[in-house]
Structures are given as structure tokens and as C-alpha cells.
N, C-alpha and C. Protein backbone atom coordinates (compact mmCIF):
# COMPACT_ATOMS: atom_id res chain seq x y z
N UNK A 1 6.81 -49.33 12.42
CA UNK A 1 6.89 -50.72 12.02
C UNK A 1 8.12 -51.36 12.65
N UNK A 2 7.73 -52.37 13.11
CA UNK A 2 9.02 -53.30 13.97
C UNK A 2 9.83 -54.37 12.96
N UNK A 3 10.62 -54.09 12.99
CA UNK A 3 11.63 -55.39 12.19
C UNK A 3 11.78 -56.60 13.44
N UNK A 4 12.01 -57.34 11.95
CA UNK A 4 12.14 -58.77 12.73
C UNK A 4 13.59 -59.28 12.52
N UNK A 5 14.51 -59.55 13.08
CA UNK A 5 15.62 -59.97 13.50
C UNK A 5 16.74 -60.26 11.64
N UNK A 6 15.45 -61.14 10.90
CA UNK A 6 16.04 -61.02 9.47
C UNK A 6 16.15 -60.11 8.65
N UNK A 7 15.63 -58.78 9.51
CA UNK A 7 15.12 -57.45 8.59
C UNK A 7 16.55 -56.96 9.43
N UNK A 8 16.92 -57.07 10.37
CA UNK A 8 17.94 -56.28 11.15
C UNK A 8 19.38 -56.45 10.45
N UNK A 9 20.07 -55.43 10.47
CA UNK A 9 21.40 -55.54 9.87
C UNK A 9 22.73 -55.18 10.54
N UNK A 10 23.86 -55.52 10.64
CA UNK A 10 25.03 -54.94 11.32
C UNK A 10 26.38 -55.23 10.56
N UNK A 11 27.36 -54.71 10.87
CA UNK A 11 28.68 -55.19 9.75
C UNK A 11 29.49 -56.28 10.48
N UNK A 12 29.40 -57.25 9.83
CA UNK A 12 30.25 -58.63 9.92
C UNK A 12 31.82 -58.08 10.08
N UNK A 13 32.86 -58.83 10.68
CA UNK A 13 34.20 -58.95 10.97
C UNK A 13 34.69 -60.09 10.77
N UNK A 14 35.27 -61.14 10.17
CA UNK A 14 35.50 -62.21 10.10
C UNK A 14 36.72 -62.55 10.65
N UNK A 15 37.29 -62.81 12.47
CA UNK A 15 38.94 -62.58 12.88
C UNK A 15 39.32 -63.77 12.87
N UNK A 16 41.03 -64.35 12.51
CA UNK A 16 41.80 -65.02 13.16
C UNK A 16 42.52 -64.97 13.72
N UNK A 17 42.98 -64.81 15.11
CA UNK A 17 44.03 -64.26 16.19
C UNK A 17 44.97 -65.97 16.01
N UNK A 18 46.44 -65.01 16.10
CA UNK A 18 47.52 -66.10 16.79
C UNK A 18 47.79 -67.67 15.98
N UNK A 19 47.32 -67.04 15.04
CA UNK A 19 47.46 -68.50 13.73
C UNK A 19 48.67 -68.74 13.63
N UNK A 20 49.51 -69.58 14.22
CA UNK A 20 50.73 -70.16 14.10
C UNK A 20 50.78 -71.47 13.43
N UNK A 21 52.26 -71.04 12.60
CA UNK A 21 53.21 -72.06 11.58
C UNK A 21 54.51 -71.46 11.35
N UNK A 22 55.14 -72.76 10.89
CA UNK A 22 56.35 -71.89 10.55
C UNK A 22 56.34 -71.89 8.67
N UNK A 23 57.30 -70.61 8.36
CA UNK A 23 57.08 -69.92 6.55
C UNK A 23 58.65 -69.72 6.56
N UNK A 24 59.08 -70.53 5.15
CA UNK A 24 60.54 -69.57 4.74
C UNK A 24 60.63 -68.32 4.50
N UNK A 25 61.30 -67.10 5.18
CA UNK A 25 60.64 -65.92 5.45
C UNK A 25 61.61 -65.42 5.84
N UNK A 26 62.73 -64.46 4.89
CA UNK A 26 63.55 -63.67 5.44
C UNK A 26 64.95 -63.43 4.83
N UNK A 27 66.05 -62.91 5.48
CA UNK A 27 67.19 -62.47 3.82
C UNK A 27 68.49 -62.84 4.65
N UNK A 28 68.15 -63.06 5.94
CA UNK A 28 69.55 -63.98 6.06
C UNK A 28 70.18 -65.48 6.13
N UNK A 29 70.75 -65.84 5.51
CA UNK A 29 71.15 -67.15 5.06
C UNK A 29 70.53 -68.46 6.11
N UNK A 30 70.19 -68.36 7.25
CA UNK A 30 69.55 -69.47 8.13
C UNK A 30 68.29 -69.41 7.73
N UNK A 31 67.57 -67.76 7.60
CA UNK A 31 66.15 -68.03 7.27
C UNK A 31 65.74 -68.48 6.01
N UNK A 32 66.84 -68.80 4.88
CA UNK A 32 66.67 -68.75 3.49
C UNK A 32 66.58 -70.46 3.64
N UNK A 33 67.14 -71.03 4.40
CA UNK A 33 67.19 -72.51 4.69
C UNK A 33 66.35 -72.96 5.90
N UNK A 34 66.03 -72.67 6.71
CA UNK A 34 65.36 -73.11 8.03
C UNK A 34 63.73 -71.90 8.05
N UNK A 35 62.81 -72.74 8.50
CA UNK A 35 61.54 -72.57 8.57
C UNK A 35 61.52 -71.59 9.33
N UNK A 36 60.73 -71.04 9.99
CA UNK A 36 60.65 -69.85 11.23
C UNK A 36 59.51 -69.56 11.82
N UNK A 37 59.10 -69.76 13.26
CA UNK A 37 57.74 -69.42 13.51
C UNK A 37 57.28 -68.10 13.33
N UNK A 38 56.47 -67.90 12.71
CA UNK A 38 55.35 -66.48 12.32
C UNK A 38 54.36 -66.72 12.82
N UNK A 39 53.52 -65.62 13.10
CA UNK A 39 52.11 -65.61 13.74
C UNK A 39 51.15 -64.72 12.85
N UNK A 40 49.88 -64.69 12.36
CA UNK A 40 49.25 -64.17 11.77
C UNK A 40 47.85 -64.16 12.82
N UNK A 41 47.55 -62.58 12.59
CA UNK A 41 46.25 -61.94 12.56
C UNK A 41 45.38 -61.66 11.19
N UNK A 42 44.10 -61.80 11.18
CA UNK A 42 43.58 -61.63 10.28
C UNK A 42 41.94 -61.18 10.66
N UNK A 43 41.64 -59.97 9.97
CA UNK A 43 40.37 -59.10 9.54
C UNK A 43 39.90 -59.04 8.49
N UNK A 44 38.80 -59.90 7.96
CA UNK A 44 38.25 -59.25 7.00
C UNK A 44 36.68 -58.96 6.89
N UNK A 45 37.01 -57.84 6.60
CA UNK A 45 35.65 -56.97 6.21
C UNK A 45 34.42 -57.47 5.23
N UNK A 46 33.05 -58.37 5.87
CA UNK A 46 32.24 -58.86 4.95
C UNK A 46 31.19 -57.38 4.93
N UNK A 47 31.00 -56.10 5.62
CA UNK A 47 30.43 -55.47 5.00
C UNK A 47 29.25 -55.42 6.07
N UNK A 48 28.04 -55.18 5.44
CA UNK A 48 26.34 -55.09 6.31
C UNK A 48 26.03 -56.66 5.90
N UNK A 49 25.38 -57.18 6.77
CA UNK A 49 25.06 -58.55 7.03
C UNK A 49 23.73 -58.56 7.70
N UNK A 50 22.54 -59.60 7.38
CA UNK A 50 21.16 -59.81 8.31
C UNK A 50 22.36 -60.25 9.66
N UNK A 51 21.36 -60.00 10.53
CA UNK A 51 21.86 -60.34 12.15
C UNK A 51 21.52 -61.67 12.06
N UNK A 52 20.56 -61.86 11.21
CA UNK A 52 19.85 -63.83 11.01
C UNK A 52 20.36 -64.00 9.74
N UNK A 53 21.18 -65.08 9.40
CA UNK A 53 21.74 -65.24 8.40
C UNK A 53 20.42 -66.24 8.07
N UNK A 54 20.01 -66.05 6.08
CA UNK A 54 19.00 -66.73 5.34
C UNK A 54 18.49 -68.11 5.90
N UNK A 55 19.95 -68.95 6.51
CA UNK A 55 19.51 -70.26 6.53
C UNK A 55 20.77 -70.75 7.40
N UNK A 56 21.34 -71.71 7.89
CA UNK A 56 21.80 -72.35 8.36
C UNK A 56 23.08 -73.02 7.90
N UNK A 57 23.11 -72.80 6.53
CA UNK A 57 24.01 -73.51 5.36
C UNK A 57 25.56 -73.15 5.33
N UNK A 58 26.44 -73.93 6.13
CA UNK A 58 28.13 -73.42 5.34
C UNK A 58 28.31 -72.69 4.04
N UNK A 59 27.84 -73.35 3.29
CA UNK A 59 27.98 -72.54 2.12
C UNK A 59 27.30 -71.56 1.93
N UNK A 60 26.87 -70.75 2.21
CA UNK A 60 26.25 -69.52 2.03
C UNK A 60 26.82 -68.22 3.10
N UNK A 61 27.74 -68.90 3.71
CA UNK A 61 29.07 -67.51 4.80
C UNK A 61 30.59 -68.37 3.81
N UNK A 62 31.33 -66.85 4.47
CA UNK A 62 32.22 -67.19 4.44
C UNK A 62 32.77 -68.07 5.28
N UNK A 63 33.31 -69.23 4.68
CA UNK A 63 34.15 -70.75 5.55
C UNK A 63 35.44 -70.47 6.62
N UNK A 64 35.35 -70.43 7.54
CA UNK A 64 36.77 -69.55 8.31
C UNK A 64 37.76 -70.71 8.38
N UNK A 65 37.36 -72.10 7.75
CA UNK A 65 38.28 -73.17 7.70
C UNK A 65 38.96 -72.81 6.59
N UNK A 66 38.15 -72.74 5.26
CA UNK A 66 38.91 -71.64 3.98
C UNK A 66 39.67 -70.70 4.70
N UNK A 67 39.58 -70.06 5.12
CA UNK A 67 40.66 -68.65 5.45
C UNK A 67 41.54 -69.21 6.21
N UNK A 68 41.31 -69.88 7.19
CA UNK A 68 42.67 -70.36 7.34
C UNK A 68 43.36 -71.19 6.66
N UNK A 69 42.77 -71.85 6.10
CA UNK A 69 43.57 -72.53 4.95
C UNK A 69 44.59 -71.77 3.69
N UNK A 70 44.08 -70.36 3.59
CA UNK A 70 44.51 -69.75 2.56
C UNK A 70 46.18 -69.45 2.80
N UNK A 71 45.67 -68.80 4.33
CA UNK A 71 46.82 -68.01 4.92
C UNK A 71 47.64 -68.84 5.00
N UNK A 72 47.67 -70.04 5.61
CA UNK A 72 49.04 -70.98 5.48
C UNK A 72 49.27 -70.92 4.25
N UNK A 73 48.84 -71.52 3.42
CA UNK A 73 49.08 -71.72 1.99
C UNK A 73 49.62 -70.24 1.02
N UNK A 74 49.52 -69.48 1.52
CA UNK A 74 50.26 -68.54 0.88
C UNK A 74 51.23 -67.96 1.48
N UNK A 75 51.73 -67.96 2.78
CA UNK A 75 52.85 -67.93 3.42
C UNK A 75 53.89 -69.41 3.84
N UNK A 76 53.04 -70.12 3.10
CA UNK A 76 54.24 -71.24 3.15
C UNK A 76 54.66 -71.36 1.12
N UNK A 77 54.02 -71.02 0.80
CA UNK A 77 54.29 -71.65 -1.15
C UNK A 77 55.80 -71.04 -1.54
N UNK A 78 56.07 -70.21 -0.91
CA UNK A 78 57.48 -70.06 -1.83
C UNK A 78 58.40 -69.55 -0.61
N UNK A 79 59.42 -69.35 -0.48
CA UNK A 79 60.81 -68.44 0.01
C UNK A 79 60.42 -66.97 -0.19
N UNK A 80 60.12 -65.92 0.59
CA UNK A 80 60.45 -64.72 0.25
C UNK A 80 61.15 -63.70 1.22
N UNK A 81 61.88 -62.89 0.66
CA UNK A 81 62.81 -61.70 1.42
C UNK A 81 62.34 -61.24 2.84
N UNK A 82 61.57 -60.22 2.40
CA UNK A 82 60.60 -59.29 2.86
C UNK A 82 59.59 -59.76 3.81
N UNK A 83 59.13 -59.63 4.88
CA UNK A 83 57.55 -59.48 5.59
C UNK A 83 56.94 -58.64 4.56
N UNK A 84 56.92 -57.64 4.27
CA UNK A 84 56.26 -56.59 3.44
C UNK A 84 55.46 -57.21 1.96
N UNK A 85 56.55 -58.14 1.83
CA UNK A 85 56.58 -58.58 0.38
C UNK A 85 55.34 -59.95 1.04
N UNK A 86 55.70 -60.33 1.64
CA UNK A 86 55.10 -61.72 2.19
C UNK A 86 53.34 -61.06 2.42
N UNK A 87 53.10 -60.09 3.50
CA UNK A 87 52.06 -59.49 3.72
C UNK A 87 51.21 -59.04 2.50
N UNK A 88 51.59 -58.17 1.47
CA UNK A 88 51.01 -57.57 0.56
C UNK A 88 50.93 -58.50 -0.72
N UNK A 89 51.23 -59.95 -0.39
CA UNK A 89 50.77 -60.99 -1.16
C UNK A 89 49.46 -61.63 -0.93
N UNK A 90 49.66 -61.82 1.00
CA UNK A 90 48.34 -62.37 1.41
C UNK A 90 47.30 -61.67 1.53
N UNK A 91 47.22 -60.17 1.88
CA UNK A 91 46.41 -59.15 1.78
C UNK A 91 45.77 -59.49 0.68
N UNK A 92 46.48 -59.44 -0.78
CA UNK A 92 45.92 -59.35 -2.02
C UNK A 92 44.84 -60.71 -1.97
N UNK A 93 45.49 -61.94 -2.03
CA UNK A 93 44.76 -62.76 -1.65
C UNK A 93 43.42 -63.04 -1.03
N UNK A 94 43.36 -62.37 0.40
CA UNK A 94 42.32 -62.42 1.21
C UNK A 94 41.56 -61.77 0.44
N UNK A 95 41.78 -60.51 0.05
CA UNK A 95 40.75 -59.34 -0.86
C UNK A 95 40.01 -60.16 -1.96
N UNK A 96 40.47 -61.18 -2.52
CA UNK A 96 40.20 -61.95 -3.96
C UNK A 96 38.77 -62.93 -3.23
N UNK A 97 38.95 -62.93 -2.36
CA UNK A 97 37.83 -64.16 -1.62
C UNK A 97 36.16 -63.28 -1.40
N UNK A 98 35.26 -64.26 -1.94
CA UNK A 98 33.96 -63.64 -2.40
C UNK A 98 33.10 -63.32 -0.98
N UNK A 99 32.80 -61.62 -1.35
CA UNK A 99 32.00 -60.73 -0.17
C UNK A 99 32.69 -60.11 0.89
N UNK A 100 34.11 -60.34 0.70
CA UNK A 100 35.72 -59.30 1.39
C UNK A 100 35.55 -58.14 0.80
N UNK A 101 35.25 -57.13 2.13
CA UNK A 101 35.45 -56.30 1.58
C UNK A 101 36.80 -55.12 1.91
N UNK A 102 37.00 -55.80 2.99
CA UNK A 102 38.19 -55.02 3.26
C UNK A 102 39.34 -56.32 4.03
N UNK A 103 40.51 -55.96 4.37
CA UNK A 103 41.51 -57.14 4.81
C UNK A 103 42.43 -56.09 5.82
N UNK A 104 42.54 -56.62 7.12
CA UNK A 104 43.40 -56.40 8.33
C UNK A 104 44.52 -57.27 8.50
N UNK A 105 45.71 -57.57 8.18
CA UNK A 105 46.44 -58.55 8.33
C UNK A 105 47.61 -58.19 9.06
N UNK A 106 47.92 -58.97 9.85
CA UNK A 106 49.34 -58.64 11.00
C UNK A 106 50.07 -60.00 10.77
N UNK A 107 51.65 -59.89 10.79
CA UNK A 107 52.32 -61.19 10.55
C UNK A 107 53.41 -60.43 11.65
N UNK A 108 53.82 -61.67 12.35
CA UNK A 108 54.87 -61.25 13.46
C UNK A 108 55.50 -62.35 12.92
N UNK A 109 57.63 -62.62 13.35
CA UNK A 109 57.97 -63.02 13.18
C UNK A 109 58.63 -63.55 14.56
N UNK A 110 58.13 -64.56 15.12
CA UNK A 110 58.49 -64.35 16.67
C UNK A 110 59.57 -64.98 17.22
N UNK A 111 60.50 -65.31 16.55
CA UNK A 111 61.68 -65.74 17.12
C UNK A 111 62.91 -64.79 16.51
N UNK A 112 62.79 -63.86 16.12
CA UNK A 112 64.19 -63.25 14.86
C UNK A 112 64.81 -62.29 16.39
N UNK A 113 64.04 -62.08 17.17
CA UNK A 113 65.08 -60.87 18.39
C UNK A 113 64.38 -61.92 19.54
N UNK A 114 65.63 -62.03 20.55
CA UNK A 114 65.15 -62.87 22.01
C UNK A 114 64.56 -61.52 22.68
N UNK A 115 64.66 -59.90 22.61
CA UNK A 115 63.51 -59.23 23.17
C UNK A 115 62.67 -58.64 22.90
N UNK A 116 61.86 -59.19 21.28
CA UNK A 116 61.05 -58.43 20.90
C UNK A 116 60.06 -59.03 19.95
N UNK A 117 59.35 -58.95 19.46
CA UNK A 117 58.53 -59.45 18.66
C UNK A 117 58.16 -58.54 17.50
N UNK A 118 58.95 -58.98 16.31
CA UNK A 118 59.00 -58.03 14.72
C UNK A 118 57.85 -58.45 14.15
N UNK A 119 57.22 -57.48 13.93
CA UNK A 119 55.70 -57.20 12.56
C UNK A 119 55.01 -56.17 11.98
N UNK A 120 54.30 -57.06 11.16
CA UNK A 120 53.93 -55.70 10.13
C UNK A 120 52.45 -56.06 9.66
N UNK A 121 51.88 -54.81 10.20
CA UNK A 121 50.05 -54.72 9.81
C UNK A 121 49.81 -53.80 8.40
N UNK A 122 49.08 -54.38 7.87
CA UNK A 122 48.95 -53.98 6.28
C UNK A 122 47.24 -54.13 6.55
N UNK A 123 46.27 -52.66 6.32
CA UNK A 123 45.02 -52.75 6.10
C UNK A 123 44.78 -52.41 4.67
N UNK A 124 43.90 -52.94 4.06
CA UNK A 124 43.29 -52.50 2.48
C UNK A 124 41.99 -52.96 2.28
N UNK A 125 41.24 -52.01 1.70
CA UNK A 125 39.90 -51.95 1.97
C UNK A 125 39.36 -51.44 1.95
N UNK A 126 37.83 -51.31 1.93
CA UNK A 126 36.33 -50.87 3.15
C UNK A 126 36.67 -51.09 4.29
N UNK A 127 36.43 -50.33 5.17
CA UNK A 127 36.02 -50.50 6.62
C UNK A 127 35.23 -49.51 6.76
């Protein structure tokens, strides 16, 4: 018996590469006062998916305008120390969003060394 394209299944990835803004983000006294450009990656895991999604409808996928919306919004809402601390906030976050099943997140901080680029990937999840 042959399937038909809505019968077919594969696992969804949902990415955002290179999402730049600047986040108060960090423990020395300039970064506690001055903004800082960060860059975010983002993976999340929707799982087995039809290859033909039901219908045509935004609302029935996940919105990748929502996800990016999140990620600013939770790396800009408060001052914090840590990348670590900053990451394993938004991780949690992404995970909370309906049919995530797993979360890939990378945050670079790209101006703190003139030869290097500081970050930290935090996976949690299914994959």
C-alpha cells in the first residue's frame, strides 16, 4: 500500500541562526550599565510531523515570529550575571511553548574579547 504525502511523516526542526540584539548581560560594572551585543541560535524539537501539514493555517504550526519574539523578550527583561544563568532561563522557556519537544540554544556574547567570540550551548530535551 502506497502512502500519500499526508500519510508520510519526518521530524520537524524549528532553527533561528544569528538573532541579534543587544541584553544587560554580565558582572562587570560597564555590562551592569551598558547593553551588549549577543547573538542567539535556536533549535527546537517539534518531534514526527505529516510532511503535508493538515491545512495551510498559521495557527496550527508553531509561529517562528512567536519564537523570536520570546527570545528577545527573555534576554532583554531583566539584568543578569551569568550567560549560564541567562541561557537556562530561555531554554526553560522555549521548552514551555506547545509541541517543543526538545530546545538547542547557543548565546554568544560578541563583543566582551576583540579575539574571540564567548558562548554557551545548553541542549534539553527529545531529540
Amino acid at each position: 500500500m502506497t502512502q500519500t504525502p499526508s500519510q508520510m511523516t519526518g521530524t520537524q526542526i524549528l532553527t533561528l541562526t544569528g538573532l541579534r540584539f543587544d541584553a544587560n548581560l554580565g558582572i562587570l560594572e560597564h555590562e551592569k550599565i551598558d547593553p551588549q551585543p549577543i547573538q542567539v541560535d535556536a533549535e527546537l524539537s517539534l518531534g514526527v510531523q505529516p510532511l503535508a501539514p493538515r491545512d495551510d493555517d498559521i495557527s496550527h504550526v508553531l509561529d517562528y515570529r512567536r519564537v523570536r519574539q520570546i527570545i528577545i523578550d527573555e534576554c532583554t527583561a531583566e539584568h543578569v550575571n551569568l550567560l549560564e544563568s541567562l541561557i537556562g532561563k530561555l531554554a526553560n522557556r522555549l521548552m514551555q511553548l506547545p509541541g517543543v519537544l526538545g530546545v538547542r540554544v547557543k548565546i554568544a556574547k560578541l563583543e566582551i574579547f576583540d579575539d574571540c567570540e564567548v558562548a554557551i550551548r545548553m541542549e534539553t530535551g527529545q531529540w
